[in-house]
N, C-alpha and C. Protein backbone atom coordinates (compact mmCIF):
# COMPACT_ATOMS: atom_id res chain seq x y z
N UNK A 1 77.75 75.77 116.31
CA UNK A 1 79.05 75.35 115.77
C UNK A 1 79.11 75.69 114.28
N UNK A 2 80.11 75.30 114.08
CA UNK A 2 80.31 76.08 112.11
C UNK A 2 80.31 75.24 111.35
N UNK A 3 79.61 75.47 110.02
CA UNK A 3 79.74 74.26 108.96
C UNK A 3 80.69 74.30 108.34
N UNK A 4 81.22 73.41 107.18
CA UNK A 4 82.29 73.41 106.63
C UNK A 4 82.60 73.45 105.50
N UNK A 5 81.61 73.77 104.84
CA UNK A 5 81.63 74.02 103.27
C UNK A 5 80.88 74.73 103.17
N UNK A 6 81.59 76.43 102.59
CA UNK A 6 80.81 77.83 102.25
C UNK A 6 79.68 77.70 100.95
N UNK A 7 80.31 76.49 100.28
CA UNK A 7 79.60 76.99 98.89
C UNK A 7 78.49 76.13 99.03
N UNK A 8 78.22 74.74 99.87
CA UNK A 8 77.06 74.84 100.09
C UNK A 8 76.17 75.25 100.74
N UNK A 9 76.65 75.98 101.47
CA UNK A 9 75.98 76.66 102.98
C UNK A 9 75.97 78.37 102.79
N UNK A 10 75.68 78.88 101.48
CA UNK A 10 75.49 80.41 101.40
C UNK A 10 74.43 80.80 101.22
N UNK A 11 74.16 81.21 103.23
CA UNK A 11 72.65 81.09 103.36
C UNK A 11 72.67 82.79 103.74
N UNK A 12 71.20 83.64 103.32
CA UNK A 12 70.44 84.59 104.08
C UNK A 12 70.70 84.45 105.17
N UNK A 13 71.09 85.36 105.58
CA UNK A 13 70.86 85.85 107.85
C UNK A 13 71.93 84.65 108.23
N UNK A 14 73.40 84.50 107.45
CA UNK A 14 74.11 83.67 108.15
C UNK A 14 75.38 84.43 108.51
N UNK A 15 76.03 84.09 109.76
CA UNK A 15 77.36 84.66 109.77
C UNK A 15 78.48 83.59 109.69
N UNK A 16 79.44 84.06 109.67
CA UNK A 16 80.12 83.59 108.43
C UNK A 16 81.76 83.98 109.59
N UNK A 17 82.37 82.77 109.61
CA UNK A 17 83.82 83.43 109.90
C UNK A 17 85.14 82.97 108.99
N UNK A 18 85.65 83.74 108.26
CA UNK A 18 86.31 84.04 107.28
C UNK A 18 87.67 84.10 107.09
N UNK A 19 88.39 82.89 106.62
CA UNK A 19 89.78 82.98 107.00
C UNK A 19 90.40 82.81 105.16
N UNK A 20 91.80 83.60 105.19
CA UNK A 20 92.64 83.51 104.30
C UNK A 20 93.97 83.84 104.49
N UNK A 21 95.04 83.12 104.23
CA UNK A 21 96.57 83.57 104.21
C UNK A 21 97.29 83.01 102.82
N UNK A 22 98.56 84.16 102.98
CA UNK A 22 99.47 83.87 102.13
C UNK A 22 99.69 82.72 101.75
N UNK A 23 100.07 82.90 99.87
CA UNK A 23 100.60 81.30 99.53
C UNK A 23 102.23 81.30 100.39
N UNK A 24 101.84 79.66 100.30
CA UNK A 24 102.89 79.45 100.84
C UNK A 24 103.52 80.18 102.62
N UNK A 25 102.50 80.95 103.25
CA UNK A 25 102.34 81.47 104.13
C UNK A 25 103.16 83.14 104.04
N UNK A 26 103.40 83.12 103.03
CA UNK A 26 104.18 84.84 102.71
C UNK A 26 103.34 85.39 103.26
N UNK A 27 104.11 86.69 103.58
CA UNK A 27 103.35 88.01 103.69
C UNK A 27 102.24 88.20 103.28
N UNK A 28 101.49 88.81 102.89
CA UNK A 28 100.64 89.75 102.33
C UNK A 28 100.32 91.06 102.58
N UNK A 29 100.50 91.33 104.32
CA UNK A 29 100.77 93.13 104.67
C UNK A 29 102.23 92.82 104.96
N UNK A 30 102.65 94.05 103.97
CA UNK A 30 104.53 94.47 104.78
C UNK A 30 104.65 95.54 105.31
N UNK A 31 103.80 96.23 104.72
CA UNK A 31 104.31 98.04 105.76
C UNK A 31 102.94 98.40 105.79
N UNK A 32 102.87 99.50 106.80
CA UNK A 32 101.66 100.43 106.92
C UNK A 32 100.40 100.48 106.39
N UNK A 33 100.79 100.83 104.63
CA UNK A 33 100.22 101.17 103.66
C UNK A 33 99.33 99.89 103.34
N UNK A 34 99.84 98.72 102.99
CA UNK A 34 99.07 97.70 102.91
C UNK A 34 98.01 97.41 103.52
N UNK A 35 98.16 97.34 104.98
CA UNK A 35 97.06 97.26 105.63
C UNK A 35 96.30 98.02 105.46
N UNK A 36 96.32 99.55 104.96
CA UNK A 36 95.41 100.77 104.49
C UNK A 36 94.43 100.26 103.98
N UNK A 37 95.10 99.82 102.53
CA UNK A 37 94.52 100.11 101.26
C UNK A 37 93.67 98.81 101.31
N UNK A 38 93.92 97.03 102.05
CA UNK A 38 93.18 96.35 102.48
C UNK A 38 91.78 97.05 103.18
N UNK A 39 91.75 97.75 104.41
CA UNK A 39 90.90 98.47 104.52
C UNK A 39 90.19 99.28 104.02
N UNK A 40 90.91 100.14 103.18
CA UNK A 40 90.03 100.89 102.22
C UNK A 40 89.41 100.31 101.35
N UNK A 41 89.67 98.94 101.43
CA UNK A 41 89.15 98.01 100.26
C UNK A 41 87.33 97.85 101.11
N UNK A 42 87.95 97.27 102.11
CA UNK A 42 86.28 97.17 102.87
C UNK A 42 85.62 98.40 103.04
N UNK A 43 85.86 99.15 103.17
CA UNK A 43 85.40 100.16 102.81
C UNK A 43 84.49 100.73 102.02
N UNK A 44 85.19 100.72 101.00
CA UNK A 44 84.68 101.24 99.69
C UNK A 44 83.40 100.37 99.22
N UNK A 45 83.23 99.08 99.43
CA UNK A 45 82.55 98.12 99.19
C UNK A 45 81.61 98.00 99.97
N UNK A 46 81.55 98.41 101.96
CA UNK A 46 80.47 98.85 102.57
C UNK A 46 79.87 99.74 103.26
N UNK A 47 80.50 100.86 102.72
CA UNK A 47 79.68 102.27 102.86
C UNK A 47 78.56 102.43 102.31
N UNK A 48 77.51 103.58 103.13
CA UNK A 48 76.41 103.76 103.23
C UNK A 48 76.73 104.29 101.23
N UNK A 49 77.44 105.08 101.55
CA UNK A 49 77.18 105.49 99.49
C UNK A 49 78.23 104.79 98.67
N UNK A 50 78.02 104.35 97.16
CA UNK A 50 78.40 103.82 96.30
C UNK A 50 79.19 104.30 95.87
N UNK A 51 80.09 103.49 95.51
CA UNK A 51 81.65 104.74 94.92
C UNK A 51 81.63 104.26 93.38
N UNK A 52 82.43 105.15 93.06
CA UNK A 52 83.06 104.86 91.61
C UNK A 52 84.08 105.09 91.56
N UNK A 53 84.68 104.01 90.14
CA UNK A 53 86.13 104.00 89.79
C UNK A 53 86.69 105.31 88.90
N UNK A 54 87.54 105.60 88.32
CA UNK A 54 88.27 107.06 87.74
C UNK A 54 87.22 106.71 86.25
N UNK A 55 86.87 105.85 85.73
CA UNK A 55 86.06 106.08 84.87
C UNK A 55 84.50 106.42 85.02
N UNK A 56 84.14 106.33 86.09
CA UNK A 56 82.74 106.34 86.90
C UNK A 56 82.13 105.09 86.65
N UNK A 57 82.43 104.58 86.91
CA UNK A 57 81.98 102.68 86.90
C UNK A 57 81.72 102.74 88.83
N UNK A 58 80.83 102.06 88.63
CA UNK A 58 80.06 102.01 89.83
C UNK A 58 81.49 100.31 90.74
N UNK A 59 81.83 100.88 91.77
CA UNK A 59 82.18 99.07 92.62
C UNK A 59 81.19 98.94 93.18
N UNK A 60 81.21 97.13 93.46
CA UNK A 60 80.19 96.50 94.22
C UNK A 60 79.80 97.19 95.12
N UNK A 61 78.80 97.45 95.35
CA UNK A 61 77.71 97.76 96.47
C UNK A 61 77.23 96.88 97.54
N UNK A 62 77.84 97.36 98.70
CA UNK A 62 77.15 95.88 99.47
C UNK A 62 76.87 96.23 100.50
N UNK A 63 76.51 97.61 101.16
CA UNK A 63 76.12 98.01 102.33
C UNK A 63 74.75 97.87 102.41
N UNK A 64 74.13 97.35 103.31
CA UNK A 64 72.71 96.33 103.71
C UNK A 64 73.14 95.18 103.28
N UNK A 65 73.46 94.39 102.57
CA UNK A 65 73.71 93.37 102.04
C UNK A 65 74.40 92.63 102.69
N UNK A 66 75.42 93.07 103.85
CA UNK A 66 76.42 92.27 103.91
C UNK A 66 76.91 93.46 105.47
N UNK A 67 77.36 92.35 106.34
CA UNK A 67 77.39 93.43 107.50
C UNK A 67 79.00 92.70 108.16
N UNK A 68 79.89 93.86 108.07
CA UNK A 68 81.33 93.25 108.87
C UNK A 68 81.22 93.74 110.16
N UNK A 69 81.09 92.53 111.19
CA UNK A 69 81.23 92.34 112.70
C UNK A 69 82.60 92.82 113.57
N UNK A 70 83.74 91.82 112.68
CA UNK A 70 85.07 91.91 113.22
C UNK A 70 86.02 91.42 112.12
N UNK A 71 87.48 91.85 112.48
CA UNK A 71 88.40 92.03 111.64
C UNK A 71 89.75 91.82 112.39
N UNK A 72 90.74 90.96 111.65
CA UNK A 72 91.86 90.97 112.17
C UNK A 72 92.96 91.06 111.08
N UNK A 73 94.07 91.80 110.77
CA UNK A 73 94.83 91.61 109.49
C UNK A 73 96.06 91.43 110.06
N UNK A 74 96.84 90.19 109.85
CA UNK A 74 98.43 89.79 110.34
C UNK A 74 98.77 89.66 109.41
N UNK A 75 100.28 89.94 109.47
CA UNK A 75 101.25 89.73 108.43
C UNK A 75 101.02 88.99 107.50
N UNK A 76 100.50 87.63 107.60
CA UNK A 76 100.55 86.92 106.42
C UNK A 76 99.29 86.03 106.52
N UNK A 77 98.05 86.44 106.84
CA UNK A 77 96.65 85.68 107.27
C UNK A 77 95.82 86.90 107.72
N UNK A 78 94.63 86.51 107.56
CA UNK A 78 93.33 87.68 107.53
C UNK A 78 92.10 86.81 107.91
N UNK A 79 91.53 87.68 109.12
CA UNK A 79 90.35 87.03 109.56
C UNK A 79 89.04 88.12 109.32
N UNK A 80 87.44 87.34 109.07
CA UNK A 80 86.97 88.56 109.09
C UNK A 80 85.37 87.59 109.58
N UNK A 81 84.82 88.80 110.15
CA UNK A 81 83.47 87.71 110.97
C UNK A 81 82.52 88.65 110.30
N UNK A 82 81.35 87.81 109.34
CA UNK A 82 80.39 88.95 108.96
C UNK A 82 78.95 88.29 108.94
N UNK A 83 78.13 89.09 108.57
CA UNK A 83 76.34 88.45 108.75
C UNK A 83 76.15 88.90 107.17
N UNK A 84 75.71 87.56 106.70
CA UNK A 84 75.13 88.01 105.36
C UNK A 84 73.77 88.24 105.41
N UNK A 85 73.07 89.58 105.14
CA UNK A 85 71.65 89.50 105.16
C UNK A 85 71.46 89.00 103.48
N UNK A 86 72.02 89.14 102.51
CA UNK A 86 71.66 88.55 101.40
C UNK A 86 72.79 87.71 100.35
N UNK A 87 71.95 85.90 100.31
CA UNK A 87 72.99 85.37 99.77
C UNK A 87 73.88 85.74 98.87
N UNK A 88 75.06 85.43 98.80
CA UNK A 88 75.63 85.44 97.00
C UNK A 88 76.88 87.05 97.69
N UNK A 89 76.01 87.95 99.31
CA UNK A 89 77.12 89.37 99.09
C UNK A 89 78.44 88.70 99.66
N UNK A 90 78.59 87.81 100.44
CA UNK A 90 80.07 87.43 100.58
C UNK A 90 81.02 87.31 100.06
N UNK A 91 80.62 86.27 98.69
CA UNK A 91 81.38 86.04 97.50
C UNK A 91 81.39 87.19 96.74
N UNK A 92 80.66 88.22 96.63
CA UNK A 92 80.77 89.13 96.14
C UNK A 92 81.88 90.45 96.64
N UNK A 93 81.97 90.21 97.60
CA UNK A 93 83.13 91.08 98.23
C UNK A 93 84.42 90.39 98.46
N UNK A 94 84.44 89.25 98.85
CA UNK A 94 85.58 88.84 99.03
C UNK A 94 86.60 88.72 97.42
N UNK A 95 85.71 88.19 96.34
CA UNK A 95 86.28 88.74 95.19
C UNK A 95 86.81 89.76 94.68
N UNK A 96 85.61 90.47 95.13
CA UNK A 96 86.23 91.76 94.50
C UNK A 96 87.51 92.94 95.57
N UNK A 97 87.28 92.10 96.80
CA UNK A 97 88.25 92.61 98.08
C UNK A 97 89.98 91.72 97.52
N UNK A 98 89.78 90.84 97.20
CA UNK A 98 91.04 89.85 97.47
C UNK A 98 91.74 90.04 95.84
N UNK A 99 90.94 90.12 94.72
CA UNK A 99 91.08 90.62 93.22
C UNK A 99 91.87 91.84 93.70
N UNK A 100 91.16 92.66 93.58
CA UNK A 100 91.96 94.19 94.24
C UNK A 100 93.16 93.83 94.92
N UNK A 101 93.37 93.62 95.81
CA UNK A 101 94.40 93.56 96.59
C UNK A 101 95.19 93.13 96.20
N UNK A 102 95.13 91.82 95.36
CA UNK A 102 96.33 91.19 94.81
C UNK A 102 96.85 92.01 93.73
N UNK A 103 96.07 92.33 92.94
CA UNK A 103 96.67 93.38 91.56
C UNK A 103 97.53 94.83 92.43
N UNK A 104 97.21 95.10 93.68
CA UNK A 104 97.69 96.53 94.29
C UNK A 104 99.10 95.69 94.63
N UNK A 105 99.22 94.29 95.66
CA UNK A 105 100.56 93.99 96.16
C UNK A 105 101.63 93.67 94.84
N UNK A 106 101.00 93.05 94.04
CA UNK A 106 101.83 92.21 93.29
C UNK A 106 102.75 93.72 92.35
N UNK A 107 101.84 95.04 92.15
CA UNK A 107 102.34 95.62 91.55
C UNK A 107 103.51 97.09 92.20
N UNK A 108 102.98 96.98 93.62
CA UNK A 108 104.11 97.26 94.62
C UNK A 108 105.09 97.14 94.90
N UNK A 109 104.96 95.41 94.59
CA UNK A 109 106.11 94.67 95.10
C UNK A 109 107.00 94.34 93.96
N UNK A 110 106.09 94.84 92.87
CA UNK A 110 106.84 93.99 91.57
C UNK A 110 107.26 92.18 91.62
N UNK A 111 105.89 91.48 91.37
CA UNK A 111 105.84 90.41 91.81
C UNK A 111 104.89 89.69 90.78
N UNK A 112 104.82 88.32 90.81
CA UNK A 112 103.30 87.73 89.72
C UNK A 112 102.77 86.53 90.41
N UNK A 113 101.75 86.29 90.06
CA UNK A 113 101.34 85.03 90.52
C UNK A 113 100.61 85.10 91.50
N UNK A 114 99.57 84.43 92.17
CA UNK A 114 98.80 83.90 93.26
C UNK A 114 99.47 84.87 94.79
N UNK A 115 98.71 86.10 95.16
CA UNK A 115 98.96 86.27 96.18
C UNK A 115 98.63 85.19 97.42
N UNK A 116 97.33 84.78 97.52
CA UNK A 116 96.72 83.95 98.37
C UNK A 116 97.11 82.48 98.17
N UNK A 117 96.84 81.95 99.52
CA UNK A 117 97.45 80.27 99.31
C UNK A 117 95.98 79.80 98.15
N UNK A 118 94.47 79.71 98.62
CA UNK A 118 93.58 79.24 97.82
C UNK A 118 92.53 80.24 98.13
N UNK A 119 91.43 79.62 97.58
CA UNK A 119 90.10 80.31 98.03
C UNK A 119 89.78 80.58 99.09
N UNK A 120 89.07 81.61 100.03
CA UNK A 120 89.68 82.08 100.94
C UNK A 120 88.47 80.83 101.95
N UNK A 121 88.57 80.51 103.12
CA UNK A 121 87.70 79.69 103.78
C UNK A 121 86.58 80.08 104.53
N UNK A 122 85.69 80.05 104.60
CA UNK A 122 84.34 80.48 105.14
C UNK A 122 83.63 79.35 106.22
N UNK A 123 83.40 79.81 107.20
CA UNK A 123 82.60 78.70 108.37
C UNK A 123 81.20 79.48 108.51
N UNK A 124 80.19 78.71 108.36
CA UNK A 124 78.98 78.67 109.21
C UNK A 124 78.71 78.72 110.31
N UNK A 125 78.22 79.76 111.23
CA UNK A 125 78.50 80.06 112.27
C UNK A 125 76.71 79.71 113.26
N UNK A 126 76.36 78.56 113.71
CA UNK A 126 74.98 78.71 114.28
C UNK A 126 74.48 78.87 115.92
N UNK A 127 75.73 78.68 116.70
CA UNK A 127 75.86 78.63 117.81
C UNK A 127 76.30 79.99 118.42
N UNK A 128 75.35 80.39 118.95
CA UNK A 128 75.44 82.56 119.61
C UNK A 128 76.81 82.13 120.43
N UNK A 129 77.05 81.37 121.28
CA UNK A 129 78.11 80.83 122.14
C UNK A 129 79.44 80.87 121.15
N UNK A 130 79.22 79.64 120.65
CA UNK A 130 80.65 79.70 119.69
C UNK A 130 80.75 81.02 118.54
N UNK A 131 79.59 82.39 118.43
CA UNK A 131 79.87 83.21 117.76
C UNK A 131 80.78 83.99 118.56
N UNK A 132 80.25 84.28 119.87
CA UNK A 132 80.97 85.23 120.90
C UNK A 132 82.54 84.64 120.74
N UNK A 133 82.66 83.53 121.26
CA UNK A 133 84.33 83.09 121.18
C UNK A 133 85.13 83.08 119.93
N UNK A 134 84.49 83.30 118.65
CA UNK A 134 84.97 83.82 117.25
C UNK A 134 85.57 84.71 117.23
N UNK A 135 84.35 86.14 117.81
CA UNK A 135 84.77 87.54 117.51
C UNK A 135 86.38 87.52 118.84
N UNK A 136 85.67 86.92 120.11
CA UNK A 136 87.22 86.72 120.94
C UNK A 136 88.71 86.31 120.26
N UNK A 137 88.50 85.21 119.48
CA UNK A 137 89.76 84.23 119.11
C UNK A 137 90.16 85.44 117.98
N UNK A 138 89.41 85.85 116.64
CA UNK A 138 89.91 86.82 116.09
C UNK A 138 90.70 88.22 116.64
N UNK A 139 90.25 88.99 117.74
CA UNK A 139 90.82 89.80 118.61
C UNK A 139 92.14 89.62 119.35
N UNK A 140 92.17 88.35 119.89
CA UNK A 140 93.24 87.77 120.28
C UNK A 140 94.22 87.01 119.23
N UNK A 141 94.20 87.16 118.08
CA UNK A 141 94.88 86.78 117.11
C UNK A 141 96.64 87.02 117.27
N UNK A 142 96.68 88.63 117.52
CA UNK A 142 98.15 89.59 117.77
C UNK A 142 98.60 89.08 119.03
N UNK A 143 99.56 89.11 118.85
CA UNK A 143 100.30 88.96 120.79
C UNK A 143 100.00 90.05 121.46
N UNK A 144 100.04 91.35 120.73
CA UNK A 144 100.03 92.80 121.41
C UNK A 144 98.52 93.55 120.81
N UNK A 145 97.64 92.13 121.20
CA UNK A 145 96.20 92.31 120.92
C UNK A 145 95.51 93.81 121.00
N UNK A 146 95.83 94.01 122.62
CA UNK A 146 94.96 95.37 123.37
C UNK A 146 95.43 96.06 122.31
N UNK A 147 96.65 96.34 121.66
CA UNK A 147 97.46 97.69 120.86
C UNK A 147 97.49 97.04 119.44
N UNK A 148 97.13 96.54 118.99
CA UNK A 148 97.34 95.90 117.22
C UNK A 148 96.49 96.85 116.55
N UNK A 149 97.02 97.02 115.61
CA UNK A 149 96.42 98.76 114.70
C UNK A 149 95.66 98.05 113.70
N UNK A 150 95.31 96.75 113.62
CA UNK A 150 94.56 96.46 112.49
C UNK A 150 93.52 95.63 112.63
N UNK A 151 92.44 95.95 113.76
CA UNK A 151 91.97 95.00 114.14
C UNK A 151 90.54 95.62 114.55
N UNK A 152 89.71 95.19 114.64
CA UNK A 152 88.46 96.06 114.81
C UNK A 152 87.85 96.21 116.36
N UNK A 153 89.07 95.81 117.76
CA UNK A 153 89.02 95.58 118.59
C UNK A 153 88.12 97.23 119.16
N UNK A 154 89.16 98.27 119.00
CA UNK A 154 88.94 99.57 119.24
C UNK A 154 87.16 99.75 118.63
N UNK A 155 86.76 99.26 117.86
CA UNK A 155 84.90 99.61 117.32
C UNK A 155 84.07 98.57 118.40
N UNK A 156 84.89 97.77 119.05
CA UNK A 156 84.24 96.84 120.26
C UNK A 156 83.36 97.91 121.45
N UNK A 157 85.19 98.65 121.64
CA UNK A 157 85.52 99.08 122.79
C UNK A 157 84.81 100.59 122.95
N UNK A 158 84.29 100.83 121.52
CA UNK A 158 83.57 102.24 121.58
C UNK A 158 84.58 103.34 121.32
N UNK A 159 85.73 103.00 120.79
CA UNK A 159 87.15 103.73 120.63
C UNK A 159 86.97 104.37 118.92
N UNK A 160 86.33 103.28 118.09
CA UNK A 160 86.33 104.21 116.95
C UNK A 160 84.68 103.99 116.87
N UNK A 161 84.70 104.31 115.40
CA UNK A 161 83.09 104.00 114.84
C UNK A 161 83.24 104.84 113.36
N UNK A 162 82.50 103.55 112.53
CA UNK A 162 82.85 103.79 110.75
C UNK A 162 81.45 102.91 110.55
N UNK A 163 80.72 103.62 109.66
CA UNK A 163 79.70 102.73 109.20
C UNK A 163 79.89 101.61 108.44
N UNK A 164 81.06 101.05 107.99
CA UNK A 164 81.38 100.12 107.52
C UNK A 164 81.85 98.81 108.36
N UNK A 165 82.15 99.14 109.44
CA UNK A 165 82.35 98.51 110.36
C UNK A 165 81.04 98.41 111.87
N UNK A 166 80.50 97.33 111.92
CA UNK A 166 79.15 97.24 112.43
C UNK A 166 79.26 95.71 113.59
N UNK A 167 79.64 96.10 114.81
CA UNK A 167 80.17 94.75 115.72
C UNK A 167 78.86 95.06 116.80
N UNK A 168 77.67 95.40 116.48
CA UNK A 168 76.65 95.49 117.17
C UNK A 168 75.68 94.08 117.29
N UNK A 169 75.74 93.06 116.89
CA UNK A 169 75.01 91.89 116.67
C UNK A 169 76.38 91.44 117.74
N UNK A 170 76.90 91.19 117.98
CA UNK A 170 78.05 91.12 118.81
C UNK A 170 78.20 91.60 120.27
N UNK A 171 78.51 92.78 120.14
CA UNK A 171 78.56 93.94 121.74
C UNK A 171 77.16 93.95 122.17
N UNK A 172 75.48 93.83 121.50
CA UNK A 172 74.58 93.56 122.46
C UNK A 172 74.49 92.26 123.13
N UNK A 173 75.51 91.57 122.82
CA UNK A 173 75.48 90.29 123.88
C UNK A 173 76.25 90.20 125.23
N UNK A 174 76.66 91.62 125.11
CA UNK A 174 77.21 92.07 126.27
C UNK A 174 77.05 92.93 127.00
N UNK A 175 76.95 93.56 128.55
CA UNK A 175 76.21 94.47 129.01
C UNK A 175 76.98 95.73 128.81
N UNK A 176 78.48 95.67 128.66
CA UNK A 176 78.81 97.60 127.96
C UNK A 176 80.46 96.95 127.72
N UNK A 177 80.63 97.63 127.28
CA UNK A 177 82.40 97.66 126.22
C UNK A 177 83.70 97.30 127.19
N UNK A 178 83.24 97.84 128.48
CA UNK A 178 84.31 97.00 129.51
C UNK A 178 84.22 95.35 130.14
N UNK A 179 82.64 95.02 129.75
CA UNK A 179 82.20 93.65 129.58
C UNK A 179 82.70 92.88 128.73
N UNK A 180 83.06 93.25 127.41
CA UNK A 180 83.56 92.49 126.85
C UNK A 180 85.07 92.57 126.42
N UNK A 181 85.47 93.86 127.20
CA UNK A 181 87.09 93.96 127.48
C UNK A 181 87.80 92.43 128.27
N UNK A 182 86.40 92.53 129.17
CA UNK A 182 86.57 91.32 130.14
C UNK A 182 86.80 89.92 129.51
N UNK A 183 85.93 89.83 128.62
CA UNK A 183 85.38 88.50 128.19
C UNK A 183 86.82 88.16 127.66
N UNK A 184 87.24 89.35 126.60
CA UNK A 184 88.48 89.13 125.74
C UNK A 184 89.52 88.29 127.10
N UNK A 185 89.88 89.32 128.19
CA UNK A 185 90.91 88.96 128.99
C UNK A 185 90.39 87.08 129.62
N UNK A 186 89.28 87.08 129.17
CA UNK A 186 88.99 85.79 130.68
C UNK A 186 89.41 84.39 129.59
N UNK A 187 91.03 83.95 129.60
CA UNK A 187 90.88 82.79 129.16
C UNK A 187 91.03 81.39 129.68
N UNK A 188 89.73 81.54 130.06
CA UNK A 188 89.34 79.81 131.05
C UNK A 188 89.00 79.09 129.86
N UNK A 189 88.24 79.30 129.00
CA UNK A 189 87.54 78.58 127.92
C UNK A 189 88.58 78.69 126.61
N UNK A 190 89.29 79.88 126.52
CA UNK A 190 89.91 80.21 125.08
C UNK A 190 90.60 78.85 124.49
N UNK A 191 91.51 78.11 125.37
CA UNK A 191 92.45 77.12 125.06
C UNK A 191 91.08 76.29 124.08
N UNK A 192 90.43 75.65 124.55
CA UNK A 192 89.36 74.69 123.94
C UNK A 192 88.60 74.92 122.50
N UNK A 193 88.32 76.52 122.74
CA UNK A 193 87.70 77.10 121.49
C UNK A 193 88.93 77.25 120.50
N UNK A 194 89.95 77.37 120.83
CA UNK A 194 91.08 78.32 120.16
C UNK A 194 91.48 76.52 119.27
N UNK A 195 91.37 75.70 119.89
CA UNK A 195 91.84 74.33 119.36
C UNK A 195 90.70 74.02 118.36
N UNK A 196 89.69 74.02 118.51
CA UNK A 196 88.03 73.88 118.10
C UNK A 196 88.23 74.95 116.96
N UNK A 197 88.36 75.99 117.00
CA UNK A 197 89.14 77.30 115.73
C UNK A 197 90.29 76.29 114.52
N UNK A 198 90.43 75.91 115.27
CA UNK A 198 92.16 75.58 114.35
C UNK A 198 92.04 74.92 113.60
N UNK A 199 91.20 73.10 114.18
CA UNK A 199 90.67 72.24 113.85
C UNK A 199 89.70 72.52 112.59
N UNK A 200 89.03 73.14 112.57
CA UNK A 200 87.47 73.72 111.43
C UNK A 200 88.65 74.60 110.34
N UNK A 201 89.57 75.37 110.48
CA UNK A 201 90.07 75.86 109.53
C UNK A 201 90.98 74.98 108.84
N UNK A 202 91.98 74.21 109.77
CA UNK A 202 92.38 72.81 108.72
C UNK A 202 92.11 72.21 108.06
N UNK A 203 90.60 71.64 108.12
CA UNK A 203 89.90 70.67 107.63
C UNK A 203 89.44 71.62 106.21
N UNK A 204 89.03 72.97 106.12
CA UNK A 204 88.47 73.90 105.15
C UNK A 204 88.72 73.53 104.16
């Protein structure tokens, strides 16, 4: 089951499920592009090589450090399931992921102030059971789940593959990619977990 406070619980070899939305529940992706450049944000931050900015300034580095499982980006809320192999890389990306992003929308949109409602929420994840129904409930986030373009469902399914994106601590708990096509579709259990989800992010 998940703990409930990230900042005391930012442990080595923990996974982590990761929620944030709009203040006030606004937007945060409006068109296409947004969702991109959100991605390119993870990206850039866990690729095998280190990038630099137009001045050659090195961004955070966090590939080994920090491993993204699964991903969901809706209109106005963002989920993300990851394994920290070393304390301290979570906070380190999500800063420098959610910093970024806000300086890219706000100046898009021609806008000021607090993209995000607060700090973004983090659960402790210790139960392999309630991890599997995580990466599920995140997947099933969209109504038009199977087809949602922003979601890391397709790296499940063996449809894409990006070294930045790593749902293998995940899919070996399953015997092959139409197994857990399955799992997604089978909701006997979802209602319970999906309430058990809701509950732990309220309380955050």
């Amino acid at each position: 089951m998940p703990g409930r406070n990230i900042l005391k619980q930012d442990v080595e070899g923990g996974f982590y499920h990761i929620y944030n939305r709009g203040v006030y529940k606004r937007q945060i992706f409006i068109e296409p592009k947004d969702y991109a450049v959100f991605l390119n944000l993870l990206k850039r931050y866990l690729s095998v090589e280190a990038q630099k900015d137009r001045n050659g300034i090195l961004y955070p580095h966090l590939y080994g450090k920090l491993e993204l499982l699964s991903f969901c980006l809706m209109p106005n809320h963002l989920h993300l399931l990851i394994y920290q192999n070393e304390a301290g890389s979570m906070q380190k990306l999500m800063r420098a992921a959610l910093t970024s992003y806000s300086k890219y929308f706000n100046k898009t949109y021609n806008r000021r102030g607090p993209l995000f409602e607060s700090r973004y929420k983090a659960s402790l994840i210790s139960d392999q059971s309630y991890l599997e129904h995580i990466s599920r409930y995140i997947h099933l986030n969209p109504k038009g789940w199977r087809k949602h373009s922003y979601s890391s469902l397709p790296y499940f399914l063996g449809e894409y593959q990006a070294e930045w994106v790593k749902p293998q601590k995940i899919t070996e708990m399953f015997s092959s990619h139409m197994d857990y096509l399955k799992f997604i579709e089978d909701y006997q259990d979802y209602k319970k977990m999906l309430d058990e989800i809701k509950l732990e992010l309220a309380a955050g």
